[in-house]
PDB file of N, CA and C in Angstrom:
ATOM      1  N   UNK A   1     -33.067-120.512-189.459  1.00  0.00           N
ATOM      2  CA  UNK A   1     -34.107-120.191-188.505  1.00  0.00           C
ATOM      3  C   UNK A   1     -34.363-118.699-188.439  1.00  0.00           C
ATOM      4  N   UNK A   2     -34.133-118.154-189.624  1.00  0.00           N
ATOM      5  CA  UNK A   2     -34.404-116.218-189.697  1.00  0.00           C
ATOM      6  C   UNK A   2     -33.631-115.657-189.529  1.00  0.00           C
ATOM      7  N   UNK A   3     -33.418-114.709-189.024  1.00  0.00           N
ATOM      8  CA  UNK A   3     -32.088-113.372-189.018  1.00  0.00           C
ATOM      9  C   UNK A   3     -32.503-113.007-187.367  1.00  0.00           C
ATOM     10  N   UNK A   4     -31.934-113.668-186.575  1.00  0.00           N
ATOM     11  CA  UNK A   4     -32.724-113.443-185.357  1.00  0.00           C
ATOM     12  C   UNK A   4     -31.275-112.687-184.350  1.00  0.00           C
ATOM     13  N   UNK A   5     -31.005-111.498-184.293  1.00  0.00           N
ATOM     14  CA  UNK A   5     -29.617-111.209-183.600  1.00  0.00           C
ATOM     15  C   UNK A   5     -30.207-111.441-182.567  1.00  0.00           C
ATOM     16  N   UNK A   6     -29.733-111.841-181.222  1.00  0.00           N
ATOM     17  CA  UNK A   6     -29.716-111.907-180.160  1.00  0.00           C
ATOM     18  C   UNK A   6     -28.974-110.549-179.730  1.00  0.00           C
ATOM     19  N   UNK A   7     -29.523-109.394-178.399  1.00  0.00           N
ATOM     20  CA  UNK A   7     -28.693-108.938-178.453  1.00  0.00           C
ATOM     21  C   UNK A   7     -28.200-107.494-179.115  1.00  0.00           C
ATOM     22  N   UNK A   8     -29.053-107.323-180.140  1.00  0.00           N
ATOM     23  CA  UNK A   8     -29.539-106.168-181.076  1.00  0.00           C
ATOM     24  C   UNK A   8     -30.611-105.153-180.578  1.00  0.00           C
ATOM     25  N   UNK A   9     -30.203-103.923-180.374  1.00  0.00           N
ATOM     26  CA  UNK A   9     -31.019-102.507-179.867  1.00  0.00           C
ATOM     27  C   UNK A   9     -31.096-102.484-181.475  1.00  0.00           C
ATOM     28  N   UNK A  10     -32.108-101.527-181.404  1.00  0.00           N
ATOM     29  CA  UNK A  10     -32.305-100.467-182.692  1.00  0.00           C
ATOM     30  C   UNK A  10     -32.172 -99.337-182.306  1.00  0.00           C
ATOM     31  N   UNK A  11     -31.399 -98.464-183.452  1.00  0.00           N
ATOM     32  CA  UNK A  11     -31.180 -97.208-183.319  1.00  0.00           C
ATOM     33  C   UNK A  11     -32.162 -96.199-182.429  1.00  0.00           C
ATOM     34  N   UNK A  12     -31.614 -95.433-181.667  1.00  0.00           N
ATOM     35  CA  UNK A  12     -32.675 -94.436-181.288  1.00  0.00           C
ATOM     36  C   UNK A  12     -32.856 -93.381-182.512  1.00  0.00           C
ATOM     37  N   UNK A  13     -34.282 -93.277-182.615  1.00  0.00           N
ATOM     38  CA  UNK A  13     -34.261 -91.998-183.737  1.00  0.00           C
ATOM     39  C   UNK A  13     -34.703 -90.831-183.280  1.00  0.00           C
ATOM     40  N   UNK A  14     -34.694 -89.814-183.718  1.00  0.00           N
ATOM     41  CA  UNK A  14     -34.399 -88.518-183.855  1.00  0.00           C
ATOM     42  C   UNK A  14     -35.535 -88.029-183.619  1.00  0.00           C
ATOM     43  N   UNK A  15     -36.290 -87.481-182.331  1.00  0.00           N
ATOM     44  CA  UNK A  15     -37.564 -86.917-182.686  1.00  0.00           C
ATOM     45  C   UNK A  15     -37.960 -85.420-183.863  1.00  0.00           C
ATOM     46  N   UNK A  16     -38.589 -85.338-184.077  1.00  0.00           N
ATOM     47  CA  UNK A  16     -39.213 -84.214-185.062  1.00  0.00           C
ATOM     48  C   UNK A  16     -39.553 -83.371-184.164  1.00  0.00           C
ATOM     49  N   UNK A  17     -39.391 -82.108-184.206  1.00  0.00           N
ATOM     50  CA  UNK A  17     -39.745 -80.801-183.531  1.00  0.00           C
ATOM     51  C   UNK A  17     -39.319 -80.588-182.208  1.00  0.00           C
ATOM     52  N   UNK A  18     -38.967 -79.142-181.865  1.00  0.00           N
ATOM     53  CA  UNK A  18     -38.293 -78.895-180.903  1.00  0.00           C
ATOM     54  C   UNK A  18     -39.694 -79.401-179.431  1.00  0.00           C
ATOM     55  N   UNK A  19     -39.083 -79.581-178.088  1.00  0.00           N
ATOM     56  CA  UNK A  19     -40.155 -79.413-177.062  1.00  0.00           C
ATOM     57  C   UNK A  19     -41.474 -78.535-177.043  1.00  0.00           C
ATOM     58  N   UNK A  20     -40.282 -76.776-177.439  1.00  0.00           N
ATOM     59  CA  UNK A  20     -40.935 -76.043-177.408  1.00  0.00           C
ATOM     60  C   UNK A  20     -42.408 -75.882-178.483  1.00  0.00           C
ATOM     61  N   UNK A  21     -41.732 -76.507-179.565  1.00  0.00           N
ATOM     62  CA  UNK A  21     -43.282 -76.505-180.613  1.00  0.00           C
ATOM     63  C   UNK A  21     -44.063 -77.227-179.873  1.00  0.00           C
ATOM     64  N   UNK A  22     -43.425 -78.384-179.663  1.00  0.00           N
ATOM     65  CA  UNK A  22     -44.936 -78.534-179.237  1.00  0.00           C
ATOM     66  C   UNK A  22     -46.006 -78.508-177.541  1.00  0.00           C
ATOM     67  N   UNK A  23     -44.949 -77.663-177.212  1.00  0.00           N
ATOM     68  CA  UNK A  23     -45.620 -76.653-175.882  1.00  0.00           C
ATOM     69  C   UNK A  23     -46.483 -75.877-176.377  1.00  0.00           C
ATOM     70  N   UNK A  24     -46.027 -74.824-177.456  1.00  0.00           N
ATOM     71  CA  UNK A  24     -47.084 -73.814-177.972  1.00  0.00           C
ATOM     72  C   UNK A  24     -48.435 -74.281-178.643  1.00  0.00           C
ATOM     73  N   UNK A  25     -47.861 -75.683-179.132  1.00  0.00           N
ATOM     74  CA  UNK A  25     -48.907 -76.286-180.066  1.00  0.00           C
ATOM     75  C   UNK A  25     -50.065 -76.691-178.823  1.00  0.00           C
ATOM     76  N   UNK A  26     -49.644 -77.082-178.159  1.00  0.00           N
ATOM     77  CA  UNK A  26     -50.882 -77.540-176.959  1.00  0.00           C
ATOM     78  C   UNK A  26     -51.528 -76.350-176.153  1.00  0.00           C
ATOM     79  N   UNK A  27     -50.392 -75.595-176.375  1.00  0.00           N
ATOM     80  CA  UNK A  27     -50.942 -74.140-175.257  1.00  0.00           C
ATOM     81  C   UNK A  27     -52.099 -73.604-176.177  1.00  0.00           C
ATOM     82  N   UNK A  28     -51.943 -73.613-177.587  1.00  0.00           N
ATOM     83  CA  UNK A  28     -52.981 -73.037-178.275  1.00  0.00           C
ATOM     84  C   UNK A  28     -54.006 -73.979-179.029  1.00  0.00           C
ATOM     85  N   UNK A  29     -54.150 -75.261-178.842  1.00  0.00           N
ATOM     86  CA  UNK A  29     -54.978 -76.141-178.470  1.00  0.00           C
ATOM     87  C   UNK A  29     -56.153 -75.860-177.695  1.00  0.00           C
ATOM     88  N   UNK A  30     -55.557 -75.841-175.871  1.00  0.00           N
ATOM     89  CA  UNK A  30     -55.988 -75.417-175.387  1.00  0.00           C
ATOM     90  C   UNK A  30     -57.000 -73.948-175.274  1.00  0.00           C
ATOM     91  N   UNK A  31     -55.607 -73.162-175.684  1.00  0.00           N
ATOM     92  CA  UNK A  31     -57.036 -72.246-175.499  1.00  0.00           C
ATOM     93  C   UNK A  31     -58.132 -72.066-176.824  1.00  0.00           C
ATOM     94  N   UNK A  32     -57.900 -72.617-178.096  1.00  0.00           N
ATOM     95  CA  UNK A  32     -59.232 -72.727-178.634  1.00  0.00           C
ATOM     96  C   UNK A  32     -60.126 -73.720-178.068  1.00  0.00           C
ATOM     97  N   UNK A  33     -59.693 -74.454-177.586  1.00  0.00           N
ATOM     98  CA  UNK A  33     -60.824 -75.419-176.886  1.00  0.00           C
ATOM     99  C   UNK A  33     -61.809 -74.917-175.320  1.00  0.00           C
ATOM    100  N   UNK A  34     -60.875 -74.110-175.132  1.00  0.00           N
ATOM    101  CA  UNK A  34     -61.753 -72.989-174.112  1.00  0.00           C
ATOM    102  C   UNK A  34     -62.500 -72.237-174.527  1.00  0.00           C
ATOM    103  N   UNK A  35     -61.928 -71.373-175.621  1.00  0.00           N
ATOM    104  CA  UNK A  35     -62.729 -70.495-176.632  1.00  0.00           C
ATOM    105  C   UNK A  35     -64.353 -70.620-176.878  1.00  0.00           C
ATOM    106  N   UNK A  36     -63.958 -71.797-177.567  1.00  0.00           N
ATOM    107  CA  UNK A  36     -65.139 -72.938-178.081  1.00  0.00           C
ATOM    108  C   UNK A  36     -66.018 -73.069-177.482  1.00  0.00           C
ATOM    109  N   UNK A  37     -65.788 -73.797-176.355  1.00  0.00           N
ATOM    110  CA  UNK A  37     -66.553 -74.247-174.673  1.00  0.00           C
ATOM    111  C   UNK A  37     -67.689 -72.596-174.539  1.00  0.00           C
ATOM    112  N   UNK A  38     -66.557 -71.857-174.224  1.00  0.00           N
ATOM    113  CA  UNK A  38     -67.160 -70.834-173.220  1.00  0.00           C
ATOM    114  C   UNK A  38     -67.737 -69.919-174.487  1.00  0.00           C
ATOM    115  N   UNK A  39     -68.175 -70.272-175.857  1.00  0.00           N
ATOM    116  CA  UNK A  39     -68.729 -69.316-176.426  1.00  0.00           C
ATOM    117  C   UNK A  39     -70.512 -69.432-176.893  1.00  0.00           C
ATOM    118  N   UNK A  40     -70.585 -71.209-176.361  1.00  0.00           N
ATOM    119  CA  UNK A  40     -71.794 -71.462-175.798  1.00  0.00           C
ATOM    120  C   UNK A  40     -72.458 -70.728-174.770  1.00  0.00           C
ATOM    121  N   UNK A  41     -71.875 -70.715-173.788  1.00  0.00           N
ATOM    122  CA  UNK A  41     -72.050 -69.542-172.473  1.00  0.00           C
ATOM    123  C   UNK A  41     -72.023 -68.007-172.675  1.00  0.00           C
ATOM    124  N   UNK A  42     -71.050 -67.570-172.773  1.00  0.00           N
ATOM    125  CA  UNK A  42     -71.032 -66.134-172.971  1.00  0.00           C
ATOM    126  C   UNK A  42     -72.339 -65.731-174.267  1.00  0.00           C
ATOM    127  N   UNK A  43     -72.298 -64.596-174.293  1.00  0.00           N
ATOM    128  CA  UNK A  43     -72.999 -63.503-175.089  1.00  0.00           C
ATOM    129  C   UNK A  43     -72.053 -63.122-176.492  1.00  0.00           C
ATOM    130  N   UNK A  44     -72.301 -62.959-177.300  1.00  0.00           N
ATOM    131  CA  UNK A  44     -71.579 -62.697-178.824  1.00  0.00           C
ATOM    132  C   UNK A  44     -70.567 -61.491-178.905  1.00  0.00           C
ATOM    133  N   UNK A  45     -70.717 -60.467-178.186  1.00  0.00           N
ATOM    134  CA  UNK A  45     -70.026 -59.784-178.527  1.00  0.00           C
ATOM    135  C   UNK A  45     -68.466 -59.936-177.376  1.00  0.00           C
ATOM    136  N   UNK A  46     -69.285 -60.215-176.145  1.00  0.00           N
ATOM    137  CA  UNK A  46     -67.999 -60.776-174.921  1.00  0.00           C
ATOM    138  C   UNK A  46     -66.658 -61.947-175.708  1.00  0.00           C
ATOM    139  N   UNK A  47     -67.747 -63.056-176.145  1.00  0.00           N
ATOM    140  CA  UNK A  47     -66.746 -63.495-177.202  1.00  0.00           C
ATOM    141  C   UNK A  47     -66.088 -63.149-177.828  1.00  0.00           C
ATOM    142  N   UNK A  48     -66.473 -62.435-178.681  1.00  0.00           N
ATOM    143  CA  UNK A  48     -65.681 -61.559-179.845  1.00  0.00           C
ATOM    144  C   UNK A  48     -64.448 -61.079-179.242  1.00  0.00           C
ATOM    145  N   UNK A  49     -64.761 -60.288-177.748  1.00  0.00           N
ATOM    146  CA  UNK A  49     -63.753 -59.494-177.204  1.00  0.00           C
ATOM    147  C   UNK A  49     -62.636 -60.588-176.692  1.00  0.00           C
ATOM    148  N   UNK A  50     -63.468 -61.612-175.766  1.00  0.00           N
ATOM    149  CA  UNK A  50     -62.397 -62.320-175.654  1.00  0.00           C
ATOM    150  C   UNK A  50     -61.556 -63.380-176.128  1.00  0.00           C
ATOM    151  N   UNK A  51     -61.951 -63.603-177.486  1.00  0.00           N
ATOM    152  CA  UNK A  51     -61.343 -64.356-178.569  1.00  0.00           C
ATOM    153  C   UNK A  51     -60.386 -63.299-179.083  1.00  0.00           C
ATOM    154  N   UNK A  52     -60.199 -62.135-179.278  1.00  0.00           N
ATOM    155  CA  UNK A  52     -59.396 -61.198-180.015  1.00  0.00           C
ATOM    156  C   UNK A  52     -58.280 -60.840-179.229  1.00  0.00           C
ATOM    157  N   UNK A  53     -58.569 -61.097-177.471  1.00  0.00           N
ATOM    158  CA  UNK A  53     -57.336 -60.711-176.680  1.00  0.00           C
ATOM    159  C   UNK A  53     -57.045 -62.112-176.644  1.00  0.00           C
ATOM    160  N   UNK A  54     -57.445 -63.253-176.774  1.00  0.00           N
ATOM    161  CA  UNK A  54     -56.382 -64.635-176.555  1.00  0.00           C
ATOM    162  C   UNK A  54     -55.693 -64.509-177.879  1.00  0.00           C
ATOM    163  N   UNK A  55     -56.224 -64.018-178.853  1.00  0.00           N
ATOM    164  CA  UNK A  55     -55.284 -64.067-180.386  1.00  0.00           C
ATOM    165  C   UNK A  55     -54.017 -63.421-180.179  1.00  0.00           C
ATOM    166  N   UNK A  56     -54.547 -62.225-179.382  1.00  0.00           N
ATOM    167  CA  UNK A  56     -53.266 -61.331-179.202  1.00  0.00           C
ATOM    168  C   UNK A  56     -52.087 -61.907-178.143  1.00  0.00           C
ATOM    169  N   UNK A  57     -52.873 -62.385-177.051  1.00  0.00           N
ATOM    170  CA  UNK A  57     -51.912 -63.231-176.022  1.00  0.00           C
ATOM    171  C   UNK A  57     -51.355 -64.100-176.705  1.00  0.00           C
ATOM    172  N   UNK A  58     -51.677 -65.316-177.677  1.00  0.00           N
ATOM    173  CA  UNK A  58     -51.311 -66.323-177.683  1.00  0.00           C
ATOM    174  C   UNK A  58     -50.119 -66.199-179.035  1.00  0.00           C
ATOM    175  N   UNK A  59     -50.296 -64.774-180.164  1.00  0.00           N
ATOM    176  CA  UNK A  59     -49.505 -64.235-180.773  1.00  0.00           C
ATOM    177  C   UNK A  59     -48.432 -63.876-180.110  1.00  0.00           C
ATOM    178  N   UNK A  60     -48.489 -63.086-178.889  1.00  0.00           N
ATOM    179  CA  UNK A  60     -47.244 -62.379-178.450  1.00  0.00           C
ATOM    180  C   UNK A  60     -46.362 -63.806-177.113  1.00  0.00           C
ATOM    181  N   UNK A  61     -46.911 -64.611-176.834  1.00  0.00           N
ATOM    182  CA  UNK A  61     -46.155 -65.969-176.531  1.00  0.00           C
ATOM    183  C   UNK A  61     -45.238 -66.422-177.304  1.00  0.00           C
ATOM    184  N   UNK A  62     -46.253 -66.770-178.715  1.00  0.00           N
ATOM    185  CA  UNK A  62     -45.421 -67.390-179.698  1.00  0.00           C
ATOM    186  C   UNK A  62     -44.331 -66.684-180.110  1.00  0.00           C
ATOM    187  N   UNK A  63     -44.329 -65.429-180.658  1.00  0.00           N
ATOM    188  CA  UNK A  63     -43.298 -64.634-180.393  1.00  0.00           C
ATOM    189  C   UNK A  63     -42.080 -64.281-179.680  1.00  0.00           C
ATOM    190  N   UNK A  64     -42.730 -64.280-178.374  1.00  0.00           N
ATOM    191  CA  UNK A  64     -41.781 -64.212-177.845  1.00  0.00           C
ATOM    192  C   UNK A  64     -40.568 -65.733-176.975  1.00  0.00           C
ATOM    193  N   UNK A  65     -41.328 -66.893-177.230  1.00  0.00           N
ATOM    194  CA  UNK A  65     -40.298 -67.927-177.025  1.00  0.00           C
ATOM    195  C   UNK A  65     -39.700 -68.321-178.483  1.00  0.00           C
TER     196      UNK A  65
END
């Protein structure tokens, strides 16, 4: 009637990547998806400016955790 254990867990497995990856991975998700959004709105060069300081913010995060 099959291989039917009664009674049988399966192994827990091992997730892939620390928490932290994928904190950063969403944190910088996020803010390109803000980026994005608000570059419909803003003016071209405001963008520019404030796409170059989230690069820098979101560089010196990653860095530093």
């Amino acid at each position: 009637m099959g291989n039917k254990q009664y009674g049988y867990c399966k192994p827990n497995r091992k997730r892939c990547g620390k928490k932290s990856d994928i904190k950063g991975l969403a944190f910088i998700m996020i803010v390109f998806g803000t980026v994005s959004i608000c570059a419909f709105f803003f003016p071209v060069r405001f963008w520019i400016v404030l796409l170059s300081c989230l690069l820098v913010y979101c560089g010196y995060k990653m860095h530093s955790s």
